[in-house]
Protein backbone atom coordinates (compact mmCIF):
# COMPACT_ATOMS: atom_id res chain seq x y z
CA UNK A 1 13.46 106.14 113.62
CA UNK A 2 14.21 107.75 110.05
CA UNK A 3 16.97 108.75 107.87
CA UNK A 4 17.79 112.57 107.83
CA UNK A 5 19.58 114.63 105.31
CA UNK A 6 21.79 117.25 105.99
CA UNK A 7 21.00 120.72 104.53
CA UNK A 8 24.57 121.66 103.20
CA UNK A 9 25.71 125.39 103.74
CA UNK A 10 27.92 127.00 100.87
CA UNK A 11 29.99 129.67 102.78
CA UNK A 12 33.01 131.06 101.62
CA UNK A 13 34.79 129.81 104.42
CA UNK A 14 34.27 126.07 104.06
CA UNK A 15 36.40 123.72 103.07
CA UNK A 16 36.01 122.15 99.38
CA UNK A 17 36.83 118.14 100.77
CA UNK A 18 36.26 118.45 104.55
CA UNK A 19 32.49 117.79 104.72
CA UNK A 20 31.88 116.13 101.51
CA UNK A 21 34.47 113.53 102.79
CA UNK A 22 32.96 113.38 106.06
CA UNK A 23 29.54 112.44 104.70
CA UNK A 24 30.47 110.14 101.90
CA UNK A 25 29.71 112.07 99.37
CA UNK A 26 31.89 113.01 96.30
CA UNK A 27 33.68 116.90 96.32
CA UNK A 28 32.34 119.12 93.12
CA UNK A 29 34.40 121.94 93.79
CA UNK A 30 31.84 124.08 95.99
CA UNK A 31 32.56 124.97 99.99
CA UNK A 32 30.55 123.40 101.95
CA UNK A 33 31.15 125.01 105.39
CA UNK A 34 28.27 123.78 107.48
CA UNK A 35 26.18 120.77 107.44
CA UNK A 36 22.49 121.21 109.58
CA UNK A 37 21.31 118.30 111.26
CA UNK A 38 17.92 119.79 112.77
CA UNK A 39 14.35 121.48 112.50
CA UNK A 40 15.42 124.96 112.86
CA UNK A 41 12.74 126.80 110.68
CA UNK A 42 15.46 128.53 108.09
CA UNK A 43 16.64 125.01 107.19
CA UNK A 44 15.30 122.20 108.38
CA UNK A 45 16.40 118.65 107.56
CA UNK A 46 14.70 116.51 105.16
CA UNK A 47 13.83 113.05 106.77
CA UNK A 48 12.23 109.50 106.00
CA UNK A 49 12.34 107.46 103.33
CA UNK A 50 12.24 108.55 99.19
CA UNK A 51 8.57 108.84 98.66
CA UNK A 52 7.23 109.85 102.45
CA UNK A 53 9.45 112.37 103.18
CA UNK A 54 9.02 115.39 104.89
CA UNK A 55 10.82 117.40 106.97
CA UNK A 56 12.15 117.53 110.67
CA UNK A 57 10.03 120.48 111.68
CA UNK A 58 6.89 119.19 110.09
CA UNK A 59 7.10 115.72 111.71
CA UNK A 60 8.20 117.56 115.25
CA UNK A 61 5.03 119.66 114.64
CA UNK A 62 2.67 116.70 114.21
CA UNK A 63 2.77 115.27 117.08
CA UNK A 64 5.90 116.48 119.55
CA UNK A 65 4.91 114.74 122.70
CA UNK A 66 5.25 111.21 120.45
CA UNK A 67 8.17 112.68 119.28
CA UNK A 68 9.51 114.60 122.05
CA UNK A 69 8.65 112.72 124.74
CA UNK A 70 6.05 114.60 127.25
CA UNK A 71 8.97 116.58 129.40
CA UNK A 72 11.11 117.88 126.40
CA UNK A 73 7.42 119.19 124.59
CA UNK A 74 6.43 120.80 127.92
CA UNK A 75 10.11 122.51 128.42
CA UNK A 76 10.52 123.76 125.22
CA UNK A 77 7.52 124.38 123.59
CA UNK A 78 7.16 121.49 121.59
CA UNK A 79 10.14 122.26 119.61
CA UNK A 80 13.61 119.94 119.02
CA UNK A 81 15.63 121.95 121.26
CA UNK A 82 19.08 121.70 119.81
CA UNK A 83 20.68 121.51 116.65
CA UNK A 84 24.06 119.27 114.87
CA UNK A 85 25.89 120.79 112.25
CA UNK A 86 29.38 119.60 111.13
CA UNK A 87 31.38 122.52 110.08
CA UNK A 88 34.75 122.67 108.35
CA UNK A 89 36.47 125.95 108.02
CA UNK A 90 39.11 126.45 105.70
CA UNK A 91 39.34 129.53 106.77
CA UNK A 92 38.38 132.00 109.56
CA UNK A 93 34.46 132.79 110.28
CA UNK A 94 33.49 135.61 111.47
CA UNK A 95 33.91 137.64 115.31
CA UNK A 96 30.60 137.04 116.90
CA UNK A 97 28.55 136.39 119.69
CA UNK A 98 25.19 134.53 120.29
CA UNK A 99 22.53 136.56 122.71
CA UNK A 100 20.94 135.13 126.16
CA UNK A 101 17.06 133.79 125.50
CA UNK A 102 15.94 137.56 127.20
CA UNK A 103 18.20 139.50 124.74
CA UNK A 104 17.08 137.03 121.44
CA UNK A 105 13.37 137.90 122.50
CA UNK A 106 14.11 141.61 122.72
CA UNK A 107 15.91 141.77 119.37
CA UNK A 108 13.79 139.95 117.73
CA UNK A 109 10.87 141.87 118.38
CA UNK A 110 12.84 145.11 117.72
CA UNK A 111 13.65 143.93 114.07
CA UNK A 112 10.31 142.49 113.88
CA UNK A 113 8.77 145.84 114.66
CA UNK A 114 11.36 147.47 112.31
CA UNK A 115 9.78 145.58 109.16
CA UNK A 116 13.44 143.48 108.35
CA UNK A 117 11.75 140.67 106.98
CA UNK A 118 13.51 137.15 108.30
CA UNK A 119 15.37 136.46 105.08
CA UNK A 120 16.82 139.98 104.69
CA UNK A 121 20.43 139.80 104.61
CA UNK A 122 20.52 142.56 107.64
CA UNK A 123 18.72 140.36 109.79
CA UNK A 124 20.33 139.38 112.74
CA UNK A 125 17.87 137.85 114.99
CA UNK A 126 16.22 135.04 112.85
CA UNK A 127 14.70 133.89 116.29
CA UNK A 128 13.37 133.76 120.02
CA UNK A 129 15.82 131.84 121.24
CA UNK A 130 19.61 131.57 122.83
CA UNK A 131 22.55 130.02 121.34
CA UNK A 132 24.92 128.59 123.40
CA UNK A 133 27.34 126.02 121.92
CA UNK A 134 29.56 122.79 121.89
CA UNK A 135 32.52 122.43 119.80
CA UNK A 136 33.65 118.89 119.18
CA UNK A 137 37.20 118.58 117.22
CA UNK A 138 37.08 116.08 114.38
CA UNK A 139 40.26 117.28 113.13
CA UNK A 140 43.22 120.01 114.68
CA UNK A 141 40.84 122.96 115.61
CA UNK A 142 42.29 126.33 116.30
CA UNK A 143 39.67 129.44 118.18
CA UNK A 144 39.71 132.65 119.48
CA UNK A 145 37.09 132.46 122.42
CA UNK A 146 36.37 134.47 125.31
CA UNK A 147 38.32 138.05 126.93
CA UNK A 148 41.91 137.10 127.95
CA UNK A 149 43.33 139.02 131.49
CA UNK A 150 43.92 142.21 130.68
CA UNK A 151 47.16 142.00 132.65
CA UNK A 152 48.34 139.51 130.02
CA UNK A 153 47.06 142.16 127.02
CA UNK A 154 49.19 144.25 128.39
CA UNK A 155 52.20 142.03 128.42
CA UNK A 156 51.43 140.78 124.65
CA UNK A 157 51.61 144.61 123.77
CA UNK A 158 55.45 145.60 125.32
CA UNK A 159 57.11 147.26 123.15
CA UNK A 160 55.01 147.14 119.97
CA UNK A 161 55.51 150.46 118.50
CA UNK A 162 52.74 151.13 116.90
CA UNK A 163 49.91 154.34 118.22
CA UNK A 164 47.06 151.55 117.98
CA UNK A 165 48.98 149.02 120.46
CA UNK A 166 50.06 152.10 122.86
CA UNK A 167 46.25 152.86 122.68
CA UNK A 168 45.39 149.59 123.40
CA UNK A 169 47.81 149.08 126.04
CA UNK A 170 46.73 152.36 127.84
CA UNK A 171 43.47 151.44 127.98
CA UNK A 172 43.67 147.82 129.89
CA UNK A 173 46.55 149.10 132.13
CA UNK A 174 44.22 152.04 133.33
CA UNK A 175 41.57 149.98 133.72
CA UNK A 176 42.22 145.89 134.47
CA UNK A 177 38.37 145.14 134.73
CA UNK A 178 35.51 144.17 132.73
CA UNK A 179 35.16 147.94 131.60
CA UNK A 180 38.62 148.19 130.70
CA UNK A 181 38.09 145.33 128.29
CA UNK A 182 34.99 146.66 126.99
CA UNK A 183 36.56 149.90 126.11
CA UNK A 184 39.52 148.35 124.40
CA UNK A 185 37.25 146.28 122.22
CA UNK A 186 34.76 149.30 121.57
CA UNK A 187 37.49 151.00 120.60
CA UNK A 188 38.92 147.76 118.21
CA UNK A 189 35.56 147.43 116.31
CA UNK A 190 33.08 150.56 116.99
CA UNK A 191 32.39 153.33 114.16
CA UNK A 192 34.51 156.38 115.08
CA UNK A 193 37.28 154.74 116.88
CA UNK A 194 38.05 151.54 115.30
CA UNK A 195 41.60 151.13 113.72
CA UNK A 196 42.09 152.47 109.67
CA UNK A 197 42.18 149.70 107.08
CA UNK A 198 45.81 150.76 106.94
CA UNK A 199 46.58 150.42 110.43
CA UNK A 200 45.09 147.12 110.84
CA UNK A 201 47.48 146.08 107.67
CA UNK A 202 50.11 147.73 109.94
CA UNK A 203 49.30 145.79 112.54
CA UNK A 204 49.49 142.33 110.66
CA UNK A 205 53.18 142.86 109.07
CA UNK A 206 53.91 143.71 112.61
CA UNK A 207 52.84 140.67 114.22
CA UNK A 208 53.99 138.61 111.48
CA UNK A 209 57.21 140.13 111.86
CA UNK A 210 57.49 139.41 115.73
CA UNK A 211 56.27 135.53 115.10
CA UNK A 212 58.72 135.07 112.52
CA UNK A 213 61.79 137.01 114.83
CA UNK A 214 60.65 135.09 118.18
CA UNK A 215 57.78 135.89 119.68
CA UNK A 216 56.67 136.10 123.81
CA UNK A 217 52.97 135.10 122.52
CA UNK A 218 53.52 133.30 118.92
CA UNK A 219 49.77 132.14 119.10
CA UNK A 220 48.43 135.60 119.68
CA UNK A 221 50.64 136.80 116.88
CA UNK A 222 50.01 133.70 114.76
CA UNK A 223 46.15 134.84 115.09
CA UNK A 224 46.42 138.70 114.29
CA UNK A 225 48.93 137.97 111.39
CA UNK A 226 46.41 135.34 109.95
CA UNK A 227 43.21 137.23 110.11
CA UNK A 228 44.88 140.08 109.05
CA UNK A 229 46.12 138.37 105.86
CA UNK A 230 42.42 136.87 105.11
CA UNK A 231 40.54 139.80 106.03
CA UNK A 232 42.78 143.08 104.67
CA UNK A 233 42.07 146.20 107.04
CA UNK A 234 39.37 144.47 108.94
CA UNK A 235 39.87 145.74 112.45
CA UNK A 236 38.72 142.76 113.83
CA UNK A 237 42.12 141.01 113.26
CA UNK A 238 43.22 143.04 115.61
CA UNK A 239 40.89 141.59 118.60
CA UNK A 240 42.63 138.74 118.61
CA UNK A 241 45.00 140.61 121.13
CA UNK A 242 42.15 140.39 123.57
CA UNK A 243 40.75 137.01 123.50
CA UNK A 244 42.11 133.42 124.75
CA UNK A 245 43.53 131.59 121.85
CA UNK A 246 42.26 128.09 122.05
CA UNK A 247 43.90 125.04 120.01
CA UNK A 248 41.58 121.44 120.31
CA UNK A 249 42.90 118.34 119.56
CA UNK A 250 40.68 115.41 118.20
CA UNK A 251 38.68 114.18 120.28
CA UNK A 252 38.76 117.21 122.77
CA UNK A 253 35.38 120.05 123.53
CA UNK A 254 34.84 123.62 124.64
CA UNK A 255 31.58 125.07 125.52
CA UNK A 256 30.93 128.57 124.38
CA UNK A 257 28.38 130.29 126.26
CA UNK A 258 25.81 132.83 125.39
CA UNK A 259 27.57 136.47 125.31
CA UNK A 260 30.87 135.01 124.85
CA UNK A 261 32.65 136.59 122.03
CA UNK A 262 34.60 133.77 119.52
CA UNK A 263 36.01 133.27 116.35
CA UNK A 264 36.83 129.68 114.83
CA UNK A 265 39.77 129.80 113.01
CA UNK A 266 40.51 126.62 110.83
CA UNK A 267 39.44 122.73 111.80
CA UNK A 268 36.82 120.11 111.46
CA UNK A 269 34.70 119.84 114.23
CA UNK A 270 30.73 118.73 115.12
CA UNK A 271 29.10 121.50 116.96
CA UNK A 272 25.47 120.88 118.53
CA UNK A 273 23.72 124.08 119.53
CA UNK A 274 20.76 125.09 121.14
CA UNK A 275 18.34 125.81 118.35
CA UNK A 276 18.85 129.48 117.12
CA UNK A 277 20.53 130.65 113.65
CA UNK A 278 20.67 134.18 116.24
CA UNK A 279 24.32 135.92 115.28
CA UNK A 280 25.92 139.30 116.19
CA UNK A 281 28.86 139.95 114.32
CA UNK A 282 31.25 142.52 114.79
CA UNK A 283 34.00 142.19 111.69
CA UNK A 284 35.90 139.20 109.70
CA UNK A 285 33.05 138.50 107.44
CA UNK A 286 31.05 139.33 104.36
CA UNK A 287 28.14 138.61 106.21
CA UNK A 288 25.80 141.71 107.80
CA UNK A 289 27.60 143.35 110.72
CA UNK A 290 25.98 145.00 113.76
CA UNK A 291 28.55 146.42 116.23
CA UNK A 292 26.27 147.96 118.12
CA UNK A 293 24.00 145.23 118.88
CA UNK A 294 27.15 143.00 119.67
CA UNK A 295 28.70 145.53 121.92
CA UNK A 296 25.15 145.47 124.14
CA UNK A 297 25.48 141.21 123.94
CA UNK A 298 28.69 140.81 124.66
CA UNK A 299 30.16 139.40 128.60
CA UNK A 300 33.48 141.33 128.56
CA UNK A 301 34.37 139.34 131.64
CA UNK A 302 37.98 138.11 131.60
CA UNK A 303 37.91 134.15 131.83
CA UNK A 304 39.29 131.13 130.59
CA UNK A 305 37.62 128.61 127.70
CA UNK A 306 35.19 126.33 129.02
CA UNK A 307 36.71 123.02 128.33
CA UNK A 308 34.50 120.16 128.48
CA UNK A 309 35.80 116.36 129.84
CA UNK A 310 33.97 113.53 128.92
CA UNK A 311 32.29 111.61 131.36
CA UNK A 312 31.86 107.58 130.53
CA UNK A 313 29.00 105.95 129.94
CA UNK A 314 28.31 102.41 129.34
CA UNK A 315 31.43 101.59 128.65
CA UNK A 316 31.69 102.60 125.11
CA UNK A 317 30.37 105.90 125.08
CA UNK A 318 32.10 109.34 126.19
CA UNK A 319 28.94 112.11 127.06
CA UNK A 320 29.77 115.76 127.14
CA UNK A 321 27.59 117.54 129.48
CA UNK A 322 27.16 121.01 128.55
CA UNK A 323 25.93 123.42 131.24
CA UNK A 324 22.58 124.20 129.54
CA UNK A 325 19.50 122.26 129.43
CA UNK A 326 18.92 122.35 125.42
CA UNK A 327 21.65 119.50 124.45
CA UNK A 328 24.90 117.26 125.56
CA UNK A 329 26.86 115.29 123.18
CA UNK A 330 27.85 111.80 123.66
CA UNK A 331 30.61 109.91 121.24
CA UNK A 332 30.21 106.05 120.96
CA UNK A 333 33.44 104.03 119.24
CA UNK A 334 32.30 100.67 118.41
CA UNK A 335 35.60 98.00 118.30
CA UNK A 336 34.36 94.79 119.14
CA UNK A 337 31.37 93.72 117.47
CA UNK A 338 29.41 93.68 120.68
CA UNK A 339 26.23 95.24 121.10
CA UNK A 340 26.66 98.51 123.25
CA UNK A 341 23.72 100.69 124.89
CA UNK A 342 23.56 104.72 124.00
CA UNK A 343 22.54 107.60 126.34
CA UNK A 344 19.18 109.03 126.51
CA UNK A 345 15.94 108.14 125.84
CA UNK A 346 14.56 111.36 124.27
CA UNK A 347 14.47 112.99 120.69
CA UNK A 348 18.10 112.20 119.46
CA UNK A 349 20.32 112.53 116.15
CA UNK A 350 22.84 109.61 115.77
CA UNK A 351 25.32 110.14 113.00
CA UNK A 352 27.88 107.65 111.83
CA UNK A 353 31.59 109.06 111.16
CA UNK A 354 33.16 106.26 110.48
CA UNK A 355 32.68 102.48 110.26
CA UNK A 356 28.75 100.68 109.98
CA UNK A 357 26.63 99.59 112.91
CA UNK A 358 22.89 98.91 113.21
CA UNK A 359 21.04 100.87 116.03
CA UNK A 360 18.01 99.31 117.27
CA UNK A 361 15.10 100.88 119.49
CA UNK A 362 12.03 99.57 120.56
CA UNK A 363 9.37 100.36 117.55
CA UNK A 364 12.66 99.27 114.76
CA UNK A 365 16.29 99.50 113.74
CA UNK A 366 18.01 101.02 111.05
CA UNK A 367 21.27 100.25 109.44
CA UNK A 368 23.98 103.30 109.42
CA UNK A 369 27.01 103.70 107.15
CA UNK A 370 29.86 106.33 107.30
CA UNK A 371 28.61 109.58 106.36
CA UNK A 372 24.81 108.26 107.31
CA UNK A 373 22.55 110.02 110.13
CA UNK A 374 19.14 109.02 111.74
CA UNK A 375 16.74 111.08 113.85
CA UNK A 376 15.81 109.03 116.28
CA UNK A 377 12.00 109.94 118.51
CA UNK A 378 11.49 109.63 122.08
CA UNK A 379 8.47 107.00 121.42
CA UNK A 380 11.48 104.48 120.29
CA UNK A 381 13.13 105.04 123.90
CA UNK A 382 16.73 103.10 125.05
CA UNK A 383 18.87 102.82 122.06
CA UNK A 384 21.54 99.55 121.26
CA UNK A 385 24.38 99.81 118.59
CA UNK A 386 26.29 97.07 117.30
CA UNK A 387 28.60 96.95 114.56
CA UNK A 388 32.15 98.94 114.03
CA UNK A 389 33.49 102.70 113.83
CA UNK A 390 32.51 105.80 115.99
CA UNK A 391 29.06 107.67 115.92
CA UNK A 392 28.19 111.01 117.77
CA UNK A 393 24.90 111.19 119.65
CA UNK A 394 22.85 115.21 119.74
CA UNK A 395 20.22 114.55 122.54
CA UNK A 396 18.67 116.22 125.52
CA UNK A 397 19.68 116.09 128.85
């Protein structure tokens, strides 16, 4: 097993304390929004000691069935197939969706074919692969994720007197399906139809009006009036009135499956991934937008958040089984001293959060402090912690 480095992600929505406390390290002022634990080939993670190191993607390359184990090299191509990141946001990311493994492969060789070279800032496909996701709240965590009814659209919008509500409200009422949905999004965030930069302001001193006079849906309103306020005339503030508001304590998960369409709001959280850096954004952002490649990737399906319950596993740990067969997530709080077995036997990342413990495989051990991570390879096979605090586990099922 060997130490690995984070590789630190300075978005403007990151927090200036969240991470840099997290890790251990001291705050210089910059946001950090994202820490990468991982060998995804736009920034993969430094590891070993000072003087042999090398990075994740290199040492997965040299030899993945030592490091892999022989079933995860054969089912994914001899590449790690998730990735950890911690992410703090300050304040809210970007509307988006992550494709399904057929549509990555299609849009990547479209944009391949096109000439956008992978580092171009209007690249959205930056590789073959899917991106489904975990969520894992360190701290409060507030979401938009998924369609809402549209029944219950219609009921937020009620007597909001405003042309792009009636619209809106038309729309679902008329049509209550998937379609209905996808029209009253189209309409939100495509070129041609989408709401003025002043009607979206509108919109927000409308909403913030209603929260602050008693509202029937204070979250929804909460949401619009917020990303209104950070984002001025972005029309995707305005989506919010579509999709499930979702609020995660610490210590509680939500899956977010290819297609669906989300936006984090504010929290701490870990969030392991299957191994893409593929996003589609649609508005709420800086970043390159592509509506049109969203609005072909996204399930407009109405349906709840996938909440994930821990299952318990020797004793100590809590696993999160995600339904996909790239990653699960298992958290391990140490409080007695004793020594207490981990999940999995494959390629895994182990990173400390709090306390100090000593993990210990069967080729070594290594000693991990707050803030402190090792990737550990399948060769090194049944893992046992000892020591005090809580760790999170990436592996593969």
């Amino acid at each position: 097993m060997r130490a690995i480095d984070p590789v630190l992600q300075h978005y403007a929505w990151g927090s200036t304390t969240a991470i840099p406390e997290t890790l251990g390290v001291v705050p210089d002022g910059t946001p950090v929004a994202e820490a990468w634990y991982g060998a995804h080939g736009s920034a993969p993670s430094p590891v070993g000691p000072e003087g042999a190191r090398t990075t994740l993607d290199r040492l997965v390359a040299e030899d993945p069935h030592r490091v892999l184990g022989d079933d995860v090299a054969v089912r994914f191509g001899g590449r790690l197939p998730y990735l950890l990141k911690v992410i703090a946001a300050a304040a809210p990311l970007s509307l988006q969706v992550h494709p399904t493994v057929e549509q990555a492969r299609a849009g990547y060789a479209a944009e391949e074919e096109r000439g956008i070279a992978l580092h171009d800032p209007r690249r959205s496909y930056k590789d073959r692969n899917h991106k489904p996701e975990l969520v894992y709240a360190l701290s409060h965590f507030e979401a938009l994720v998924g369609f809402r009814a549209a029944r219950r659209t219609a009921e937020i919008l009620q007597g909001v007197d405003h042309p792009v509500a009636q619209r809106l409200r038309d729309v679902v009422t008329a049509d209550p399906t998937a379609e209905g949905v996808r029209a009253a999004f189209s309409e939100l965030v495509a070129e041609g139809t989408r709401p003025s930069p002043e009607e979206v302001d509108e919109l927000g001193e409308i909403f913030a009006r209603r929260l602050r006079d008693g509202s029937p849906a204070p979250r929804t309103d909460r949401a619009v009036a917020t990303l209104a306020q950070a984002y001025p005339g972005d029309p995707g503030a305005v989506t919010a009135l579509l999709l499930n508001p979702v609020t995660l304590r610490p210590g509680e998960a939500c899956f977010v499956p290819a297609g669906a369409v989300h936006a984090y709001m504010q929290g701490v959280a870990i969030e392991v991934m299957a191994n893409s850096d593929n996003v589609l954004r649609a508005g709420l952002t800086p970043k390159h937008v592509d509506v049109a490649e969203l609005l072909r990737t996204v399930d407009c399906v109405a349906a709840p958040p996938i909440r994930i319950a821990p299952e318990r596993s020797f004793d100590a740990t809590e696993v999160f089984y995600a339904p996909v067969d790239d990653f699960e997530l298992s958290v391990t709080r140490l409080t007695d001293g004793r020594p207490a077995r981990l999940p999995g036997v494959g390629p895994r990342i182990v990173l400390c959060l709090e306390g100090a413990s000593s993990l210990r495989g069967e080729h070594g051990h290594h000693e991990l402090a707050s803030g402190q991570a090792v990737f550990v390879p399948a060769e090194d096979g049944p893992l046992v912690v000892q020591g005090f605090g809580r760790l999170v586990q990436a592996s593969v099922p």
